[in-house]
PDB file of N, CA and C in Angstrom:
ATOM      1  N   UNK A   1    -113.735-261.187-108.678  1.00  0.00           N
ATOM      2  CA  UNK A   1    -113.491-261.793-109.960  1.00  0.00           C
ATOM      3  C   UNK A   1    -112.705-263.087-109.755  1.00  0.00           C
ATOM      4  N   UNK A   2    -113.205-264.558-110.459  1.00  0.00           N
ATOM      5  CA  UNK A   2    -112.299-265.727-110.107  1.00  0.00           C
ATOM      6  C   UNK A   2    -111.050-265.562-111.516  1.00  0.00           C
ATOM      7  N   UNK A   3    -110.140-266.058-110.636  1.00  0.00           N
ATOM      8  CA  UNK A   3    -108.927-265.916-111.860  1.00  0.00           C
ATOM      9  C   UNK A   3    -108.665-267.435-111.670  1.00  0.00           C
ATOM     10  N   UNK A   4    -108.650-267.904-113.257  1.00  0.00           N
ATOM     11  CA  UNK A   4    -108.531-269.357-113.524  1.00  0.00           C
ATOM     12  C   UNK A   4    -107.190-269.341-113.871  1.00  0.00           C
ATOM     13  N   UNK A   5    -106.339-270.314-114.061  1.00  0.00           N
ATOM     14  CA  UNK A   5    -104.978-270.595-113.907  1.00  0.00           C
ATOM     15  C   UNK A   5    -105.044-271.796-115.074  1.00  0.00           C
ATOM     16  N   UNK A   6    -104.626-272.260-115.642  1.00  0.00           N
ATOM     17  CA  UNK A   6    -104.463-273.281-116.797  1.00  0.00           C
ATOM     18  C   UNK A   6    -103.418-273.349-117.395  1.00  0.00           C
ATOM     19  N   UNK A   7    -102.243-274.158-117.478  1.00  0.00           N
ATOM     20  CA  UNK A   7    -101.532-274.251-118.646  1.00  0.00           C
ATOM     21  C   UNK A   7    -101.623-276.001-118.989  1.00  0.00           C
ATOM     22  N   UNK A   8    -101.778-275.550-120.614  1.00  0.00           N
ATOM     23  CA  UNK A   8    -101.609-277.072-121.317  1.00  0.00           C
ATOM     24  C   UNK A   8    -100.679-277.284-122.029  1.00  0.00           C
ATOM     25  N   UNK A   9     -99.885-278.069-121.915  1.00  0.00           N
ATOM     26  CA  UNK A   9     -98.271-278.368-122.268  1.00  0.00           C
ATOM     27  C   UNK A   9     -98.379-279.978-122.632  1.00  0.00           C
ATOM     28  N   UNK A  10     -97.035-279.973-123.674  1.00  0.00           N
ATOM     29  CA  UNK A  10     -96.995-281.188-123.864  1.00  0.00           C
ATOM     30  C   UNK A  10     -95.909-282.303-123.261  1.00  0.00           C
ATOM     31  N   UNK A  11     -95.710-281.667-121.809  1.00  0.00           N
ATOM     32  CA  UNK A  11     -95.524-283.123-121.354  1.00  0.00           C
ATOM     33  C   UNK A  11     -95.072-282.568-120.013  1.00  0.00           C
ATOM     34  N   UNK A  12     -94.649-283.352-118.718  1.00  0.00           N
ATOM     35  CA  UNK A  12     -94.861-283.084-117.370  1.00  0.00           C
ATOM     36  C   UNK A  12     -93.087-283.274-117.288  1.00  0.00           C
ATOM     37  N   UNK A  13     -93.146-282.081-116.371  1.00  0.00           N
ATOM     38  CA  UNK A  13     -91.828-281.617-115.803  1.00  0.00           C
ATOM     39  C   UNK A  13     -91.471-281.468-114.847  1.00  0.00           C
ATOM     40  N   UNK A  14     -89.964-280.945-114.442  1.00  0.00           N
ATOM     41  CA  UNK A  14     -90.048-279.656-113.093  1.00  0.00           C
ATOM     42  C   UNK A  14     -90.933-278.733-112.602  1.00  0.00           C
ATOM     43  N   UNK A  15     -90.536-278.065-113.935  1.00  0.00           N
ATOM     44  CA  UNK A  15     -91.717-276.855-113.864  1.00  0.00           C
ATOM     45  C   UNK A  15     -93.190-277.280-113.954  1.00  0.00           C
ATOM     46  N   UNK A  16     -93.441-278.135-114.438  1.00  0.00           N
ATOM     47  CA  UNK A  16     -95.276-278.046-114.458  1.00  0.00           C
ATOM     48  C   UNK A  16     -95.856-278.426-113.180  1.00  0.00           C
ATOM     49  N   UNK A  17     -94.572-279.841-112.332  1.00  0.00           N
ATOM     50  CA  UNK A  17     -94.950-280.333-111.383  1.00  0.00           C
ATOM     51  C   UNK A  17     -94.962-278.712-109.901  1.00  0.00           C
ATOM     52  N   UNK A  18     -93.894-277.937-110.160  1.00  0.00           N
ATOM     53  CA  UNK A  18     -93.862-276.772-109.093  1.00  0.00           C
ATOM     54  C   UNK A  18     -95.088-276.336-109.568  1.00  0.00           C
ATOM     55  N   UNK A  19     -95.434-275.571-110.510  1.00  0.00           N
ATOM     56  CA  UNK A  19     -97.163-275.068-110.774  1.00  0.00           C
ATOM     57  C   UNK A  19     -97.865-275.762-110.460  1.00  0.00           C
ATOM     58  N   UNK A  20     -98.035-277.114-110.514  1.00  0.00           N
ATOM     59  CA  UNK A  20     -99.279-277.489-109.630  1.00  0.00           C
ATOM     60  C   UNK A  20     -99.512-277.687-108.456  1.00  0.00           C
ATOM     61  N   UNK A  21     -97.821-277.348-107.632  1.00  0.00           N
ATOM     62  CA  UNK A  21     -98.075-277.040-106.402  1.00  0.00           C
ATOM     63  C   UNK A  21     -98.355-275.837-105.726  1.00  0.00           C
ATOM     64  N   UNK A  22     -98.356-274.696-106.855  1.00  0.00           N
ATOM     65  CA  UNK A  22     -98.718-273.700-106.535  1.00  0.00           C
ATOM     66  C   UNK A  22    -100.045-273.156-107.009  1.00  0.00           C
ATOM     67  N   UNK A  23    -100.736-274.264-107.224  1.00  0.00           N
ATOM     68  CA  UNK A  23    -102.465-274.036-107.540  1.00  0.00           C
ATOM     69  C   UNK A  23    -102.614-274.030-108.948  1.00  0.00           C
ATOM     70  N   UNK A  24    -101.913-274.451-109.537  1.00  0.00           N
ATOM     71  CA  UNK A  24    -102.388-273.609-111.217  1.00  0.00           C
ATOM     72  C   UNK A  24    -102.238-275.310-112.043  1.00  0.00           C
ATOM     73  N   UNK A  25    -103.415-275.271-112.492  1.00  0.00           N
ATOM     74  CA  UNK A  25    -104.000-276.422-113.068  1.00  0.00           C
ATOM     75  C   UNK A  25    -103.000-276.687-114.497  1.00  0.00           C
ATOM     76  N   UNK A  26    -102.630-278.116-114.630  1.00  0.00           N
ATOM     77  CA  UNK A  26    -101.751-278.388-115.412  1.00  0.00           C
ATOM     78  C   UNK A  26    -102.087-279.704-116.252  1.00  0.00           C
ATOM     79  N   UNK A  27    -102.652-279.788-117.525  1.00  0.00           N
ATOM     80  CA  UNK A  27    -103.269-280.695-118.529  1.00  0.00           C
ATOM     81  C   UNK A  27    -101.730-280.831-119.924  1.00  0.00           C
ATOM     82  N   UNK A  28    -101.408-282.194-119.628  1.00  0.00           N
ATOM     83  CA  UNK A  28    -100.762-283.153-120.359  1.00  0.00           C
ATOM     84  C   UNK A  28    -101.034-283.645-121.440  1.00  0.00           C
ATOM     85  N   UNK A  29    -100.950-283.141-122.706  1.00  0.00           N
ATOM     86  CA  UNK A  29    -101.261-283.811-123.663  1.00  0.00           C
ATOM     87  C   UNK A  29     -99.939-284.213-124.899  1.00  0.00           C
ATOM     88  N   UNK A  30    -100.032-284.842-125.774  1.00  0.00           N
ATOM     89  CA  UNK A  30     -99.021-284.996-126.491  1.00  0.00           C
ATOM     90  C   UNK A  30     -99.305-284.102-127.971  1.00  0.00           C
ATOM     91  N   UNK A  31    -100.855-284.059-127.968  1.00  0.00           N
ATOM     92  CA  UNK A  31    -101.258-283.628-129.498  1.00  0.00           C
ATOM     93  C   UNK A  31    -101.336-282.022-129.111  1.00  0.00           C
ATOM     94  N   UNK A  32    -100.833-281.231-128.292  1.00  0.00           N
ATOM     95  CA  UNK A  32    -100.880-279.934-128.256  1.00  0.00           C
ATOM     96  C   UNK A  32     -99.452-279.235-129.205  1.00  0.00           C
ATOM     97  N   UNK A  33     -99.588-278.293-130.389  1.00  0.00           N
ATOM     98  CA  UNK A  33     -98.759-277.581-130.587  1.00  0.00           C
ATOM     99  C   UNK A  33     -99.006-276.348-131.104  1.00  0.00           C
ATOM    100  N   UNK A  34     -99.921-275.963-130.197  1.00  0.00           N
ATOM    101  CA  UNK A  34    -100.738-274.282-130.167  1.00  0.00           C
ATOM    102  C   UNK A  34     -99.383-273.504-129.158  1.00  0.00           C
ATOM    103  N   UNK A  35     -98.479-272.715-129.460  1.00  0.00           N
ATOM    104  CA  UNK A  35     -98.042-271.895-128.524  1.00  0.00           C
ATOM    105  C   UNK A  35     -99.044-270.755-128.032  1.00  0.00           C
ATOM    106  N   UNK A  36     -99.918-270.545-127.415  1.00  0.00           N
ATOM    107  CA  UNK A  36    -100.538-269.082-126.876  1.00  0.00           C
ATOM    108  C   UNK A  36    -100.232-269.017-125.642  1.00  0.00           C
ATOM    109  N   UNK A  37    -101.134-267.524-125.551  1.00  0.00           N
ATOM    110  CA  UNK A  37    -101.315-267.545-124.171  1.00  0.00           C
ATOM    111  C   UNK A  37    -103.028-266.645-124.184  1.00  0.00           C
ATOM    112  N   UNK A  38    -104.185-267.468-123.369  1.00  0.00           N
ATOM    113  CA  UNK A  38    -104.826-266.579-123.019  1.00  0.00           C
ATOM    114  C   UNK A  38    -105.285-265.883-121.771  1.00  0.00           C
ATOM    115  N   UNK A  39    -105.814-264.547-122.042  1.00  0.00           N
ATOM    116  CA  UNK A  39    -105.944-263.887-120.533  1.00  0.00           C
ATOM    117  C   UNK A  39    -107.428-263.099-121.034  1.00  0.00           C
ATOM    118  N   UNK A  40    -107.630-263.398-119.650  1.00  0.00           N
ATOM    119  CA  UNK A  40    -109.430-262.802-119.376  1.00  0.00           C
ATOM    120  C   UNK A  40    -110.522-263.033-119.979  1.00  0.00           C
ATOM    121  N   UNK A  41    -110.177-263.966-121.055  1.00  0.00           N
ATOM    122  CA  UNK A  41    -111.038-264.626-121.973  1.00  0.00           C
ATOM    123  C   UNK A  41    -110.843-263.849-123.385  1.00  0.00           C
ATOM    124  N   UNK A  42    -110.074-262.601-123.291  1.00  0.00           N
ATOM    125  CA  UNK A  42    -110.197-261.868-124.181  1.00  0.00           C
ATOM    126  C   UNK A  42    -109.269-261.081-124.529  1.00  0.00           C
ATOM    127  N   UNK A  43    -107.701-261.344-124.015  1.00  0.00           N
ATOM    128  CA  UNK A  43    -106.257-261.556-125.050  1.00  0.00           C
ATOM    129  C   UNK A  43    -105.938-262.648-125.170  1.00  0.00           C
ATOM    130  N   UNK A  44    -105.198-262.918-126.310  1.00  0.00           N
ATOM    131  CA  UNK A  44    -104.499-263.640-127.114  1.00  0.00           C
ATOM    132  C   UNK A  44    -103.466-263.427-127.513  1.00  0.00           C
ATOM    133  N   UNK A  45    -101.911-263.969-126.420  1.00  0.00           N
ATOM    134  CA  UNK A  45    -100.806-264.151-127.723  1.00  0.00           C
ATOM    135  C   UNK A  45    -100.870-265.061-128.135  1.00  0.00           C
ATOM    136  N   UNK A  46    -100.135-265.448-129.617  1.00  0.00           N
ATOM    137  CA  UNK A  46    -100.141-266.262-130.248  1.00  0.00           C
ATOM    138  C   UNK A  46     -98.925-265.963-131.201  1.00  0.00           C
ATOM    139  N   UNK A  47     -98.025-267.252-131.024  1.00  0.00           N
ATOM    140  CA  UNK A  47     -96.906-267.247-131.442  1.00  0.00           C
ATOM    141  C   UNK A  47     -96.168-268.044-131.316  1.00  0.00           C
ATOM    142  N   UNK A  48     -94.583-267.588-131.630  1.00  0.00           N
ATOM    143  CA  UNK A  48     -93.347-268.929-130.921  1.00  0.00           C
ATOM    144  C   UNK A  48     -92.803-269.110-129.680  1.00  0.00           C
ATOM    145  N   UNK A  49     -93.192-267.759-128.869  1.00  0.00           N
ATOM    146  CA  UNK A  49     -92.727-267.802-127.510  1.00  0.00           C
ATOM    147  C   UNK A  49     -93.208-268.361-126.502  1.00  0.00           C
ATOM    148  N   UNK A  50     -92.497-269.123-125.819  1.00  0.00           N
ATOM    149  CA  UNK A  50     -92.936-270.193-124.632  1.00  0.00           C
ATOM    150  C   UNK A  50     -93.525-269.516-123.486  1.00  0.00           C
ATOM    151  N   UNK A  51     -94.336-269.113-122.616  1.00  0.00           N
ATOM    152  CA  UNK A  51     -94.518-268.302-121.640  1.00  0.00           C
ATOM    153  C   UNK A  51     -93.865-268.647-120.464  1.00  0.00           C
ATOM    154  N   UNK A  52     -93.225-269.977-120.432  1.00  0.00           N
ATOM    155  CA  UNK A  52     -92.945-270.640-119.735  1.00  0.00           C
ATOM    156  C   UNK A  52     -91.134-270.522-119.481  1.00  0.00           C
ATOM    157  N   UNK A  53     -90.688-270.111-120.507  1.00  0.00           N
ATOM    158  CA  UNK A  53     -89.117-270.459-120.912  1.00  0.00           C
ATOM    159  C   UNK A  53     -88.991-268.919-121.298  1.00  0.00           C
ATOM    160  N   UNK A  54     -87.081-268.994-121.452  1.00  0.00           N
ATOM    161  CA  UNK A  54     -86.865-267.837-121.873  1.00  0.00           C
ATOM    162  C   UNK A  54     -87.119-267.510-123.240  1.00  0.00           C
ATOM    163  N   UNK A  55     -87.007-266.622-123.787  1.00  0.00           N
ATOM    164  CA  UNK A  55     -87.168-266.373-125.527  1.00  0.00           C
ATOM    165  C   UNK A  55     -85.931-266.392-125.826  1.00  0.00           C
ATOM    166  N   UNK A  56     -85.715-266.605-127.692  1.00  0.00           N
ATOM    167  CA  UNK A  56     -84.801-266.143-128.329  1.00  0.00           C
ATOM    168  C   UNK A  56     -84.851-264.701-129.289  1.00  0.00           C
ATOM    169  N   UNK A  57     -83.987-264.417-129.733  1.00  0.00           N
ATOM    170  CA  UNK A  57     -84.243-263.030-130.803  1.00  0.00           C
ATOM    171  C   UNK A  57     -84.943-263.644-132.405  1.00  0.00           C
ATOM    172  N   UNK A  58     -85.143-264.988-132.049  1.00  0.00           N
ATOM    173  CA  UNK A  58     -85.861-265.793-133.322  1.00  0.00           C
ATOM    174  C   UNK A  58     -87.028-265.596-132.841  1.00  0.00           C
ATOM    175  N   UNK A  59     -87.608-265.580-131.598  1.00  0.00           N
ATOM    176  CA  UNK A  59     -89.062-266.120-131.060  1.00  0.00           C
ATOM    177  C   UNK A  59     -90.047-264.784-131.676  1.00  0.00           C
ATOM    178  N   UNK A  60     -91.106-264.632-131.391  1.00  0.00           N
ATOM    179  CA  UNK A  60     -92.232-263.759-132.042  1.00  0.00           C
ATOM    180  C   UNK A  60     -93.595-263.859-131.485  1.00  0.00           C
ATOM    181  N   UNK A  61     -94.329-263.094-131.265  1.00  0.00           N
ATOM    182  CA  UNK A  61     -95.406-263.243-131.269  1.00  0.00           C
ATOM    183  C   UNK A  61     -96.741-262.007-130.880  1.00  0.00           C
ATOM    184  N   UNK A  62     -97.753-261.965-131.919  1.00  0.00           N
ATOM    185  CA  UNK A  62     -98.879-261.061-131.431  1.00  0.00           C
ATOM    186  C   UNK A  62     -99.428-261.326-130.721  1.00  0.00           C
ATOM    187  N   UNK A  63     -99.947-260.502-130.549  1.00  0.00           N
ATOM    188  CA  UNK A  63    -101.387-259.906-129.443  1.00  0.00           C
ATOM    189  C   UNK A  63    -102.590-259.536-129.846  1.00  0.00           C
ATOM    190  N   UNK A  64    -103.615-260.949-129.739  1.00  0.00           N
ATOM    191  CA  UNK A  64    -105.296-259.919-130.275  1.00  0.00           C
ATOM    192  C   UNK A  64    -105.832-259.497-128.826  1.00  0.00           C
ATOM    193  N   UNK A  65    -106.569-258.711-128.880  1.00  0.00           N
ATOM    194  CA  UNK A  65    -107.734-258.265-128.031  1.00  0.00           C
ATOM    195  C   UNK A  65    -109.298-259.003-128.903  1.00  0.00           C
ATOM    196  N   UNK A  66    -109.437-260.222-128.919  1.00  0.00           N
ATOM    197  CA  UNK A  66    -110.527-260.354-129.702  1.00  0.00           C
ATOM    198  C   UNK A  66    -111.015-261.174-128.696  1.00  0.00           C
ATOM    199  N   UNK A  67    -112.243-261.121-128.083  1.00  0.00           N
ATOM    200  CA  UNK A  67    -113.160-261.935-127.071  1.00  0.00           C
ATOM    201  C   UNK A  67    -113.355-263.359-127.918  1.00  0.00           C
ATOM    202  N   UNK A  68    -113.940-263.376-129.413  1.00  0.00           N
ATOM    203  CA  UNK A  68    -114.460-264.416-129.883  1.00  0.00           C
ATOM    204  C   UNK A  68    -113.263-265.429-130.521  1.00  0.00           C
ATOM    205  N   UNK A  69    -112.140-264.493-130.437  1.00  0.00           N
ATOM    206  CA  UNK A  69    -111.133-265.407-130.899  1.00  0.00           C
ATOM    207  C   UNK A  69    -110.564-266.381-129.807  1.00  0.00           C
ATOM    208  N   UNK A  70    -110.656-265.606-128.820  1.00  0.00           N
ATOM    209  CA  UNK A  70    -109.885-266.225-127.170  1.00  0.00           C
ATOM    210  C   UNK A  70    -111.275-267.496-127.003  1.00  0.00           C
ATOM    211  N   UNK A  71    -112.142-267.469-127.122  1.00  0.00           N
ATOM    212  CA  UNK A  71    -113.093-268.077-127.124  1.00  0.00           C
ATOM    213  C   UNK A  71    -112.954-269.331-127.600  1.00  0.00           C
ATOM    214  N   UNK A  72    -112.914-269.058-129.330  1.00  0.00           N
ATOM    215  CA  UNK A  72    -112.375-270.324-130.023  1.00  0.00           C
ATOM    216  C   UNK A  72    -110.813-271.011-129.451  1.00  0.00           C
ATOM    217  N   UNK A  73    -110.058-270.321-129.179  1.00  0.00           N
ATOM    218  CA  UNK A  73    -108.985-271.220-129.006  1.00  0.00           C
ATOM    219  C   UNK A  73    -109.100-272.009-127.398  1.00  0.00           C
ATOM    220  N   UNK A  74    -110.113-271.056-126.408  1.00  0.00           N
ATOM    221  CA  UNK A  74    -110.120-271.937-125.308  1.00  0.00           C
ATOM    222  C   UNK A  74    -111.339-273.327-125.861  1.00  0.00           C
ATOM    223  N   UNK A  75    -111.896-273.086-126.611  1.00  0.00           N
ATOM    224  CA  UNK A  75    -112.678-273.975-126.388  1.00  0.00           C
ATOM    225  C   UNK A  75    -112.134-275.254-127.715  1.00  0.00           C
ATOM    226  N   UNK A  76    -111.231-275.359-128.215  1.00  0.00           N
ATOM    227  CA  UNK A  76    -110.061-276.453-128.393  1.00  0.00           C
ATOM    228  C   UNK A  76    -109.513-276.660-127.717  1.00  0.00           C
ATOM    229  N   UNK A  77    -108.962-276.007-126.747  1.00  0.00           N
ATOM    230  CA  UNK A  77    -107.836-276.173-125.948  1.00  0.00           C
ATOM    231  C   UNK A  77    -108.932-277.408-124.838  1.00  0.00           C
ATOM    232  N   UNK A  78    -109.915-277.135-124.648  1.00  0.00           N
ATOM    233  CA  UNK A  78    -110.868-277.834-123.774  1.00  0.00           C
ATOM    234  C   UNK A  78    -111.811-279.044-124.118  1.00  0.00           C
ATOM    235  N   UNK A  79    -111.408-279.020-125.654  1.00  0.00           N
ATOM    236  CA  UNK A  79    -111.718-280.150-126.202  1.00  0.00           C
ATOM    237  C   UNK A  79    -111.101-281.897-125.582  1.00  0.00           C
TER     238      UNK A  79
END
């Protein structure tokens, strides 16, 4: 099974620059303010929490299992 690696963030760092030295593809944009996260094509969190950073007891976020939803949001995200 290939496991794809992607995070799209809005703007280049410490951290994004160490992930792309550790293989995991890293896209810069300014107009991104989707917090998710997807996996396998077919979870979805979606929320306030950074996957990246720590949380607060403010932060939040669900979880779909929906194939066609993970779908739509990768294929904005790839827009």
């Amino acid at each position: 099974m290939e496991i794809i690696l992607v995070l799209f963030t809005q703007e280049q760092n410490d951290c994004t620059d160490s992930l792309k030295m550790h293989g995991i593809e890293v896209r810069v944009s300014s107009r991104y303010t989707l917090c998710c996260t997807v996996i396998d094509k077919s979870t979805v969190w979606y929320g306030s929490i950074n996957p990246l950073a720590y949380i607060s007891p403010e932060d939040n976020a669900i979880t779909l299992n929906d194939p066609a939803i993970a779908t739509n949001i990768l294929t904005i995200l790839y827009q």
